[in-house]
PDB file of N, CA and C in Angstrom:
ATOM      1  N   UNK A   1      39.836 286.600 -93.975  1.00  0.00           N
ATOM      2  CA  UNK A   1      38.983 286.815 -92.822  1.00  0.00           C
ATOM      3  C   UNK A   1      38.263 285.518 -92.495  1.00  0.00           C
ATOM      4  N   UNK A   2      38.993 284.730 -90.975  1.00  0.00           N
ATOM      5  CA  UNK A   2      38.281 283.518 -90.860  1.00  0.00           C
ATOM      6  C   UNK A   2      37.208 283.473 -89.576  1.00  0.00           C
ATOM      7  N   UNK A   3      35.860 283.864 -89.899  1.00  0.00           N
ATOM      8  CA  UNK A   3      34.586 283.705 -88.734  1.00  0.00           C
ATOM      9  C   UNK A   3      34.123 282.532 -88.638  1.00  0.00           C
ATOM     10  N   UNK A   4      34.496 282.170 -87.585  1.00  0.00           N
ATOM     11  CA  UNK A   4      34.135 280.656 -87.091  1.00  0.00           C
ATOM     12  C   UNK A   4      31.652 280.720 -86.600  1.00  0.00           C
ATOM     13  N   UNK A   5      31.563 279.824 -86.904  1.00  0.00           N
ATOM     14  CA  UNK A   5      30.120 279.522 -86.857  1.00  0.00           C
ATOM     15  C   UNK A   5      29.894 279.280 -85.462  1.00  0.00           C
ATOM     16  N   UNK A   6      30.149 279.597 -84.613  1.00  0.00           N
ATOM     17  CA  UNK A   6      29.934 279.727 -83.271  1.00  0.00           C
ATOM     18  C   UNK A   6      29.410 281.041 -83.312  1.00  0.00           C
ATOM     19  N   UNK A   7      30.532 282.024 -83.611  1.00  0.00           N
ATOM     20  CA  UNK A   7      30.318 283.990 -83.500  1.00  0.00           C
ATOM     21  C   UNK A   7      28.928 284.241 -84.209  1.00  0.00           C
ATOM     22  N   UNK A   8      28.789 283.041 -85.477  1.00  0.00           N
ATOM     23  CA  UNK A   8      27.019 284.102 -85.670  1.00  0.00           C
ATOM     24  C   UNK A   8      25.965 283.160 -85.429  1.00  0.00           C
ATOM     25  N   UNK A   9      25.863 281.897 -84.903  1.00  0.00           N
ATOM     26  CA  UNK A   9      24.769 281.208 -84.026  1.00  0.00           C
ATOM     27  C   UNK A   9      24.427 282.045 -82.939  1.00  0.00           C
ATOM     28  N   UNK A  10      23.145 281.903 -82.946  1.00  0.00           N
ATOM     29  CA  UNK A  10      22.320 282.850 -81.450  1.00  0.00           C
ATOM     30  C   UNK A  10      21.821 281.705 -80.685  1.00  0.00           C
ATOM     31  N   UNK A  11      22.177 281.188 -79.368  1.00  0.00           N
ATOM     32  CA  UNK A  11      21.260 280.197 -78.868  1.00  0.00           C
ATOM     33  C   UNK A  11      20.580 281.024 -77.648  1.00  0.00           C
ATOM     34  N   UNK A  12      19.306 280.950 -77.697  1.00  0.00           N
ATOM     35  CA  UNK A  12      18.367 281.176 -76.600  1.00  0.00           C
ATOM     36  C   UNK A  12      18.032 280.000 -75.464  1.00  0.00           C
ATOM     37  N   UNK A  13      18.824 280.968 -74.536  1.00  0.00           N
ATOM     38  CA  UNK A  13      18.090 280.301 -73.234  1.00  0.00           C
ATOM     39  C   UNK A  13      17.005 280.634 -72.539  1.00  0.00           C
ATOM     40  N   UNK A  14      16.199 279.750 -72.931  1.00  0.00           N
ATOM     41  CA  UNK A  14      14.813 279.634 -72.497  1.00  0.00           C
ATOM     42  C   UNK A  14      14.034 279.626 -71.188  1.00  0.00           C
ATOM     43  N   UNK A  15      15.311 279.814 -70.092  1.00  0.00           N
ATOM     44  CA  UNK A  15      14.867 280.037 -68.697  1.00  0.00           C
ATOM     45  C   UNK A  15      15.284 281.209 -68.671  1.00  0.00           C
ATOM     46  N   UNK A  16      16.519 281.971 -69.339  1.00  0.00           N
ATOM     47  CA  UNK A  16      16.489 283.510 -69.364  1.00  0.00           C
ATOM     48  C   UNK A  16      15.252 284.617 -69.945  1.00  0.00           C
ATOM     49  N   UNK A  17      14.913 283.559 -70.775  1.00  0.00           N
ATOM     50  CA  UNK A  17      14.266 284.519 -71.647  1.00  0.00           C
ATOM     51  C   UNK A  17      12.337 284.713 -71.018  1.00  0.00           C
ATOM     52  N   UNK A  18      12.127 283.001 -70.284  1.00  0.00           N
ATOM     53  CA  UNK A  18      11.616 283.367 -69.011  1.00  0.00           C
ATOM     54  C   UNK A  18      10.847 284.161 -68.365  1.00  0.00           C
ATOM     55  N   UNK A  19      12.121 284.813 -67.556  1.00  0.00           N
ATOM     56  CA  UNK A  19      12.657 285.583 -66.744  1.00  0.00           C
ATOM     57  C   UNK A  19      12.163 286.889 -67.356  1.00  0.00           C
ATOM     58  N   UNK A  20      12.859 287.225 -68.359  1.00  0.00           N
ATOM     59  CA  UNK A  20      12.717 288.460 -68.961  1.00  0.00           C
ATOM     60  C   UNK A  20      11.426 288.833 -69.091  1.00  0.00           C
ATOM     61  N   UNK A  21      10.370 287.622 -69.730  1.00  0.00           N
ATOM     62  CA  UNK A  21       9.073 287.573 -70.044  1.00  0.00           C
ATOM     63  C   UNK A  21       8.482 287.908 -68.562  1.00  0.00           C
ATOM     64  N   UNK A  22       8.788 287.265 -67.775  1.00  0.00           N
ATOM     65  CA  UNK A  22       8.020 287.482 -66.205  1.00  0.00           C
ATOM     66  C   UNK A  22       7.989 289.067 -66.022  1.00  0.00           C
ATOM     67  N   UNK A  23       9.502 289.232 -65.606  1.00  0.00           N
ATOM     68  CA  UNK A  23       9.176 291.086 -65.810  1.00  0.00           C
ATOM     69  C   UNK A  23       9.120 292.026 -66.189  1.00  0.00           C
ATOM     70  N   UNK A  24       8.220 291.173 -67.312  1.00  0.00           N
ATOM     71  CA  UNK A  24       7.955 292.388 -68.322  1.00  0.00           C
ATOM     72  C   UNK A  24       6.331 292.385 -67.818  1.00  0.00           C
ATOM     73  N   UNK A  25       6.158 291.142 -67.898  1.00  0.00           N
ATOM     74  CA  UNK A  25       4.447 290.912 -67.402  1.00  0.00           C
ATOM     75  C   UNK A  25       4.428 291.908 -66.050  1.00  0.00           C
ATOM     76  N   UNK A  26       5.168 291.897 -64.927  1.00  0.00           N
ATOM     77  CA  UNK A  26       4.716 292.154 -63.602  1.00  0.00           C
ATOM     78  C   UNK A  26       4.927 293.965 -64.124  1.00  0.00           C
ATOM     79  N   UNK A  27       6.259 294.355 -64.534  1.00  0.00           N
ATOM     80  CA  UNK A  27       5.995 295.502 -65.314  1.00  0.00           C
ATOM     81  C   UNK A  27       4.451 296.458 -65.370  1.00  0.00           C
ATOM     82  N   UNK A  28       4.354 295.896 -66.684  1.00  0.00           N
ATOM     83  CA  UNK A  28       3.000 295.830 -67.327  1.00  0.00           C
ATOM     84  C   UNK A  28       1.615 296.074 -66.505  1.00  0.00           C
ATOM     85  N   UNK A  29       1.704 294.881 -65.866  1.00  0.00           N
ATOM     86  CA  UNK A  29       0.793 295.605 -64.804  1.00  0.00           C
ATOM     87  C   UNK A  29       0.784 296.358 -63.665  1.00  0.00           C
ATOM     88  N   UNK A  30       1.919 296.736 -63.365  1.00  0.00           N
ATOM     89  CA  UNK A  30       2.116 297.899 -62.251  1.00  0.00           C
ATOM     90  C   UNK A  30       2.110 298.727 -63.436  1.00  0.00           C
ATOM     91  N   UNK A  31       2.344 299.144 -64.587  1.00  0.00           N
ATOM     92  CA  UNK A  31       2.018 300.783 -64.811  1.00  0.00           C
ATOM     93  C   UNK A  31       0.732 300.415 -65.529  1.00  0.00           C
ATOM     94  N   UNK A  32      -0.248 299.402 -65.758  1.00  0.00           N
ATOM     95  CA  UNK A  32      -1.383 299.438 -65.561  1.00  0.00           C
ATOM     96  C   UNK A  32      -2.473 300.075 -64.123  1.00  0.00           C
ATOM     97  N   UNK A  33      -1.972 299.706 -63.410  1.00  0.00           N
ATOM     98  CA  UNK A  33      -2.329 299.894 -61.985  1.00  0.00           C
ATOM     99  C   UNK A  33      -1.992 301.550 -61.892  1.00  0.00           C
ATOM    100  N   UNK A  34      -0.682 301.540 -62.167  1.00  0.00           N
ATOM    101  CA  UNK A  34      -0.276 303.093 -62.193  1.00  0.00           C
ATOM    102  C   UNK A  34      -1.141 304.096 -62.855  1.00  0.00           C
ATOM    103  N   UNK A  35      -1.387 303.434 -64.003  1.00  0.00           N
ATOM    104  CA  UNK A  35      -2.242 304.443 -65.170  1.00  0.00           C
ATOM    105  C   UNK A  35      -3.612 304.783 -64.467  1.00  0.00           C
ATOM    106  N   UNK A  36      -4.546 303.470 -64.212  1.00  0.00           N
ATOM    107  CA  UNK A  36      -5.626 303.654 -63.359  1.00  0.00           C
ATOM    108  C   UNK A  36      -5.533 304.781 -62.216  1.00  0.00           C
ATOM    109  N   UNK A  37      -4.580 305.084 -61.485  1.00  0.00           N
ATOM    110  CA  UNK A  37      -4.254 305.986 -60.178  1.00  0.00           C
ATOM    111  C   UNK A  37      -4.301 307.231 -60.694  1.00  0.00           C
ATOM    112  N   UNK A  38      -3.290 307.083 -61.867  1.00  0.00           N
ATOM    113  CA  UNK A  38      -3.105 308.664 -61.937  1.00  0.00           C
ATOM    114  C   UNK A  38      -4.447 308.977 -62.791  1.00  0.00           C
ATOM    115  N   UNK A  39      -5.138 308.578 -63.506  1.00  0.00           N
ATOM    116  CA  UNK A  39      -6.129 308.371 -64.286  1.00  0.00           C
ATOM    117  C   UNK A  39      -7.429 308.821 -63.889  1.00  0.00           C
ATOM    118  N   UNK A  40      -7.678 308.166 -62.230  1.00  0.00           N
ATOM    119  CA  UNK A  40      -8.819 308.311 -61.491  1.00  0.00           C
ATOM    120  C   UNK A  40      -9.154 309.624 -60.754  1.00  0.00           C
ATOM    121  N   UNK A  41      -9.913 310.697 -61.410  1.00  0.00           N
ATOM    122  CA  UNK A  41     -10.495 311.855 -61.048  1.00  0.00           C
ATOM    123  C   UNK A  41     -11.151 311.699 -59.402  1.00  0.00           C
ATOM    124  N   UNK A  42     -12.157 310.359 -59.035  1.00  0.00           N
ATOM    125  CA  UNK A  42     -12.728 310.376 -58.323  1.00  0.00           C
ATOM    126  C   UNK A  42     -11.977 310.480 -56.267  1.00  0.00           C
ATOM    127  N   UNK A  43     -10.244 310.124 -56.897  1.00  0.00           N
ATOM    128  CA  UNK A  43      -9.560 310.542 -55.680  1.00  0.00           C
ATOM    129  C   UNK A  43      -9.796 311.902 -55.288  1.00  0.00           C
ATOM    130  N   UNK A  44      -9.954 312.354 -54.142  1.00  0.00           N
ATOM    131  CA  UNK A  44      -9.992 313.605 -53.407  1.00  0.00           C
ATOM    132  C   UNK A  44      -8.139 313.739 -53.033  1.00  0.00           C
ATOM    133  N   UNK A  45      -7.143 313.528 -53.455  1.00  0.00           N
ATOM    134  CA  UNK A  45      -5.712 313.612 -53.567  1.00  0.00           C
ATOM    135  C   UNK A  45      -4.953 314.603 -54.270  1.00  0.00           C
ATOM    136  N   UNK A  46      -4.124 314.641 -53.928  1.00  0.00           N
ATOM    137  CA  UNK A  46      -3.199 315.676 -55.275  1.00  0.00           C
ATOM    138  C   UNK A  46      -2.743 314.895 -56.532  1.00  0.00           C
ATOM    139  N   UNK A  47      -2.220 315.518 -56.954  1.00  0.00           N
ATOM    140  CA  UNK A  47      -1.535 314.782 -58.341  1.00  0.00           C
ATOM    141  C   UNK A  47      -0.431 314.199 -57.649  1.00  0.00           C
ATOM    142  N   UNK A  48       0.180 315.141 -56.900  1.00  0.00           N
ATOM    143  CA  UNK A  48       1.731 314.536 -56.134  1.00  0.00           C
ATOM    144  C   UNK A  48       1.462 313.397 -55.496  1.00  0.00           C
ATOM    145  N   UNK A  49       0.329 312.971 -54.903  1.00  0.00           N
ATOM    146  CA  UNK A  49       0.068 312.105 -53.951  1.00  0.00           C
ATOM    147  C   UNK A  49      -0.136 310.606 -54.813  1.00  0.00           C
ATOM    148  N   UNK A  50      -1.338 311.393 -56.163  1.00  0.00           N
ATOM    149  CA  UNK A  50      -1.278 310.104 -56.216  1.00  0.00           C
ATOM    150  C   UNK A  50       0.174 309.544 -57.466  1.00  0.00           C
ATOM    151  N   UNK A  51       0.735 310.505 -57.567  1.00  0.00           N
ATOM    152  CA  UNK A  51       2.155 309.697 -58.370  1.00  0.00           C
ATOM    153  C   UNK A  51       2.646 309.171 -57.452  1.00  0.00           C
ATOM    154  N   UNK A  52       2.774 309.773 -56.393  1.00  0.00           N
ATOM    155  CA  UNK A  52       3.821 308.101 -55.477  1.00  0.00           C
ATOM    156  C   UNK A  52       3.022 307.333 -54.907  1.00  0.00           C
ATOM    157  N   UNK A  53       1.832 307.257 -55.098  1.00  0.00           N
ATOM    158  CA  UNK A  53       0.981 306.073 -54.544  1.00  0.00           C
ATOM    159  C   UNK A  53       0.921 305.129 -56.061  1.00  0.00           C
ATOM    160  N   UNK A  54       1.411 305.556 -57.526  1.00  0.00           N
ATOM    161  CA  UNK A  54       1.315 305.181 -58.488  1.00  0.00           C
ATOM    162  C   UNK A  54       2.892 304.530 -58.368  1.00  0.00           C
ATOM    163  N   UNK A  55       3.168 305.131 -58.008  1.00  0.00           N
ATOM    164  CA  UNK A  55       5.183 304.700 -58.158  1.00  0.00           C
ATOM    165  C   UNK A  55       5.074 303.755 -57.492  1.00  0.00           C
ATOM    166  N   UNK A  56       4.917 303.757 -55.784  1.00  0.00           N
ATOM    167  CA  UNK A  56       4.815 302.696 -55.484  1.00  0.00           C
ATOM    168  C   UNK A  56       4.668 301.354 -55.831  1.00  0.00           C
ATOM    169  N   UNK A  57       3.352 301.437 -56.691  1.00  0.00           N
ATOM    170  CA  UNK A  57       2.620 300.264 -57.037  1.00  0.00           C
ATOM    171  C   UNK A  57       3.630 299.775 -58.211  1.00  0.00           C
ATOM    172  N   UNK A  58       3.872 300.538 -59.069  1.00  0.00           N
ATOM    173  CA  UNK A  58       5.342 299.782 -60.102  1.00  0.00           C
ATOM    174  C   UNK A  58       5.972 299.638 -59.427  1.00  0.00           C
ATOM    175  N   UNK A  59       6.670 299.586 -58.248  1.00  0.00           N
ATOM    176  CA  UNK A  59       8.120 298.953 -57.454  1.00  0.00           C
ATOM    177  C   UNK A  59       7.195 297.956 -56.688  1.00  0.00           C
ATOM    178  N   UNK A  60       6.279 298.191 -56.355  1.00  0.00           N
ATOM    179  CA  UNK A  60       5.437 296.961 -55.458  1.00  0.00           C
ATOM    180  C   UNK A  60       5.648 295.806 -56.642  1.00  0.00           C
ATOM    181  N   UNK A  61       4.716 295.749 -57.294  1.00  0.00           N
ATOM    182  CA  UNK A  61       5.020 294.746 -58.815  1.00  0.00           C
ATOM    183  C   UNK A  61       6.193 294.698 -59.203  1.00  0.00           C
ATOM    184  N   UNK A  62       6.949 295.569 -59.586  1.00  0.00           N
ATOM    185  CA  UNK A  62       8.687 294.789 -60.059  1.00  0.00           C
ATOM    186  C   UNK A  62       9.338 294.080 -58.657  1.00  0.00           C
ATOM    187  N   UNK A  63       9.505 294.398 -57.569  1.00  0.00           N
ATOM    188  CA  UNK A  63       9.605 293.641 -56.417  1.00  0.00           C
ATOM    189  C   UNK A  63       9.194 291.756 -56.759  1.00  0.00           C
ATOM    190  N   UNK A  64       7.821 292.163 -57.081  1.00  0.00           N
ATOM    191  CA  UNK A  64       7.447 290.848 -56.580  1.00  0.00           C
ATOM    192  C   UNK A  64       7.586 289.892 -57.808  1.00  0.00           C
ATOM    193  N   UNK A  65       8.083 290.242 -59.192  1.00  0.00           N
ATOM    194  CA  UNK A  65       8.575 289.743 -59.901  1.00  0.00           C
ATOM    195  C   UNK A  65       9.474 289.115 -59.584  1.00  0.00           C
ATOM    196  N   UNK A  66      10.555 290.299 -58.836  1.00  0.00           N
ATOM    197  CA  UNK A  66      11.633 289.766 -58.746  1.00  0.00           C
ATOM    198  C   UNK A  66      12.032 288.757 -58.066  1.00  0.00           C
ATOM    199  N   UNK A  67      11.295 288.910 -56.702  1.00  0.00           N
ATOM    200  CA  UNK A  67      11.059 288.125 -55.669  1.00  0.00           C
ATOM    201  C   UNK A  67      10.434 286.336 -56.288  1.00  0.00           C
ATOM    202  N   UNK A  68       9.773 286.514 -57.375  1.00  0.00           N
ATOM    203  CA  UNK A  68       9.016 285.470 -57.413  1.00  0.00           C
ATOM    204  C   UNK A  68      10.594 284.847 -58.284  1.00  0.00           C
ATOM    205  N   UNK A  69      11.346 285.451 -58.739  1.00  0.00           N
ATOM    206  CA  UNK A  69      12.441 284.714 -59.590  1.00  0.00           C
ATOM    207  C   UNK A  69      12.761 283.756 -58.865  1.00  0.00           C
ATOM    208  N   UNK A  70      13.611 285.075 -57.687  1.00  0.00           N
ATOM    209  CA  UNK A  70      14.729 284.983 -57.004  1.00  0.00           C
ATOM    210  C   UNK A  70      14.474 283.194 -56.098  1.00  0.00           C
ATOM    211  N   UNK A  71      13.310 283.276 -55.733  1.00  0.00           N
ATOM    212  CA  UNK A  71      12.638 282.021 -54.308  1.00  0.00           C
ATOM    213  C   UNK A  71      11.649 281.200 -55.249  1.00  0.00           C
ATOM    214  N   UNK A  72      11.504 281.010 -56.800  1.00  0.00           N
ATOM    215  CA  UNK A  72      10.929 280.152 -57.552  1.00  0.00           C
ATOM    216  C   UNK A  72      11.055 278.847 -57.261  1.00  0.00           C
ATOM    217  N   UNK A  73      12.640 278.334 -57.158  1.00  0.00           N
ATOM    218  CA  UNK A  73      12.638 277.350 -56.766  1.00  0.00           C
ATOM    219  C   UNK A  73      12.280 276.918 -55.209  1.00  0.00           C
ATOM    220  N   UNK A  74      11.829 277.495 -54.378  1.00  0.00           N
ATOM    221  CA  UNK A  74      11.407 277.719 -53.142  1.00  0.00           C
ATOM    222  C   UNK A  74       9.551 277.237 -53.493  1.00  0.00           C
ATOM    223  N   UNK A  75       9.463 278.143 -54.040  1.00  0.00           N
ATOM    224  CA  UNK A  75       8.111 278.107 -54.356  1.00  0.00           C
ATOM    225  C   UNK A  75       7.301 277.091 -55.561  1.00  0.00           C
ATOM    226  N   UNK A  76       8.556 276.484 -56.113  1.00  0.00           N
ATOM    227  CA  UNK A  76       8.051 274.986 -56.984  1.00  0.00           C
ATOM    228  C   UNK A  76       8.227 274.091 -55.925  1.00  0.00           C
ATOM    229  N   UNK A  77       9.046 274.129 -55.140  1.00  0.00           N
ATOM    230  CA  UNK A  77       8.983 272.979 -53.925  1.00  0.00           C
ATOM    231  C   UNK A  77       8.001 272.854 -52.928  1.00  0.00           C
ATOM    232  N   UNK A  78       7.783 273.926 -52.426  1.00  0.00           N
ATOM    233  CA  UNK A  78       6.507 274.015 -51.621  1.00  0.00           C
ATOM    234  C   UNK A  78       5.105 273.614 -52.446  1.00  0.00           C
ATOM    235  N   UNK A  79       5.258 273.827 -53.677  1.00  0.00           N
ATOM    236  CA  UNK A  79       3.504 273.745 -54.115  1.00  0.00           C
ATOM    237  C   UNK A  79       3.929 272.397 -55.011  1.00  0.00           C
ATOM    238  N   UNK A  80       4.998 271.531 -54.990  1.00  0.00           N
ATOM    239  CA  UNK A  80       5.322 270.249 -54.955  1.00  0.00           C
ATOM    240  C   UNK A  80       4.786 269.394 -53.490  1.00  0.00           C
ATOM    241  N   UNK A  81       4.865 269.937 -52.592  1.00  0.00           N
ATOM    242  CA  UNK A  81       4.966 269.244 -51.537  1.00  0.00           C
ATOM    243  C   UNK A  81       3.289 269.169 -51.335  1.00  0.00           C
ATOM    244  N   UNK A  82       2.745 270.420 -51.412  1.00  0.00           N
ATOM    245  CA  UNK A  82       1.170 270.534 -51.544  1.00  0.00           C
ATOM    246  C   UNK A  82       0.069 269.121 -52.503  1.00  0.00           C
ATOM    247  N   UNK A  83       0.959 269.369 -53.436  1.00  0.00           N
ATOM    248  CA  UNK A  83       0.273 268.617 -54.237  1.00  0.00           C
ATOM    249  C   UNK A  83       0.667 267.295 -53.995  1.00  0.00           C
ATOM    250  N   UNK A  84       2.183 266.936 -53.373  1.00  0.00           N
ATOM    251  CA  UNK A  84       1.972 265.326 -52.575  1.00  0.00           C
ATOM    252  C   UNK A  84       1.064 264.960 -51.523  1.00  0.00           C
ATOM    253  N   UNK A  85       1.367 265.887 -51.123  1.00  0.00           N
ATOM    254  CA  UNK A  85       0.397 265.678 -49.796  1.00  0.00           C
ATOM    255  C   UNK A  85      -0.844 265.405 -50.252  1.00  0.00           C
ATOM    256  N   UNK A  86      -1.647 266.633 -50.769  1.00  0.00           N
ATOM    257  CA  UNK A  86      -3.006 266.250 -51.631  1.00  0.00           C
ATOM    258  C   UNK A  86      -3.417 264.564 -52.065  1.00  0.00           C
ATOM    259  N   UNK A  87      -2.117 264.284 -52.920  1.00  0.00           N
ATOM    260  CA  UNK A  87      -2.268 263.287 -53.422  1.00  0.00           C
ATOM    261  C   UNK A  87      -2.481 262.050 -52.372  1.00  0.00           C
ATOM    262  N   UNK A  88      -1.489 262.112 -51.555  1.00  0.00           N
ATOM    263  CA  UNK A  88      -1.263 260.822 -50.265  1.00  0.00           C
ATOM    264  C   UNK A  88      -2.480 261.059 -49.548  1.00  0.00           C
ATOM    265  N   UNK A  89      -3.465 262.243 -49.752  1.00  0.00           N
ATOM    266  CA  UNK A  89      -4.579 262.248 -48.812  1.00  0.00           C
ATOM    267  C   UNK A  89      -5.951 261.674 -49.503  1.00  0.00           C
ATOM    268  N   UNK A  90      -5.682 261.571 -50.795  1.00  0.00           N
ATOM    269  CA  UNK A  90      -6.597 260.499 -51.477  1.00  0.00           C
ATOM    270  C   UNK A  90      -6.553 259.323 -51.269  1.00  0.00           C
ATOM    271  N   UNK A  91      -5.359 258.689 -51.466  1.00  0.00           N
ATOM    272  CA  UNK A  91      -5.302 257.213 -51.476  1.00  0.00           C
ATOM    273  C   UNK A  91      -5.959 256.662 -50.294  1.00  0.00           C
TER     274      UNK A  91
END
């Protein structure tokens, strides 16, 4: 039986893993947010009402996780360009 040392090395990629970390965070706090909703007595709402005003808010947050992946590099360029500018407005 010949297992070559490739098959049991694990290499982590560190922009995947990232990623993973991001939406777990944005996660996290949409069923934080969620918990608070369904949580809060002081709504005059139903229960039904406020679970999809709770649902929502976890797809609002995984959305914008995702979103923040997907246009990251969009959004390192733009707040690149910010901070040149900034800079050229000192000198």
């Amino acid at each position: 039986m010949n297992i070559s040392l490739a098959a049991i090395t694990w290499s982590v990629n560190l922009i995947e893993l990232a990623k993973i970390i991001w939406l777990f965070i944005c996660l996290s706090v949409g069923l934080w947010s969620a918990g608070d909703i369904l949580h809060d007595k002081k709504i005059e709402k139903s229960f039904a009402s406020r679970f999809f005003e709770a649902l929502a808010m976890v797809l609002i947050w995984v959305f914008m996780g995702v979103a923040t992946i997907v246009f990251s590099k969009y959004i390192s360029i733009i707040i690149g360009v910010f901070i040149l500018i900034s800079l050229i407005k000192m000198i």
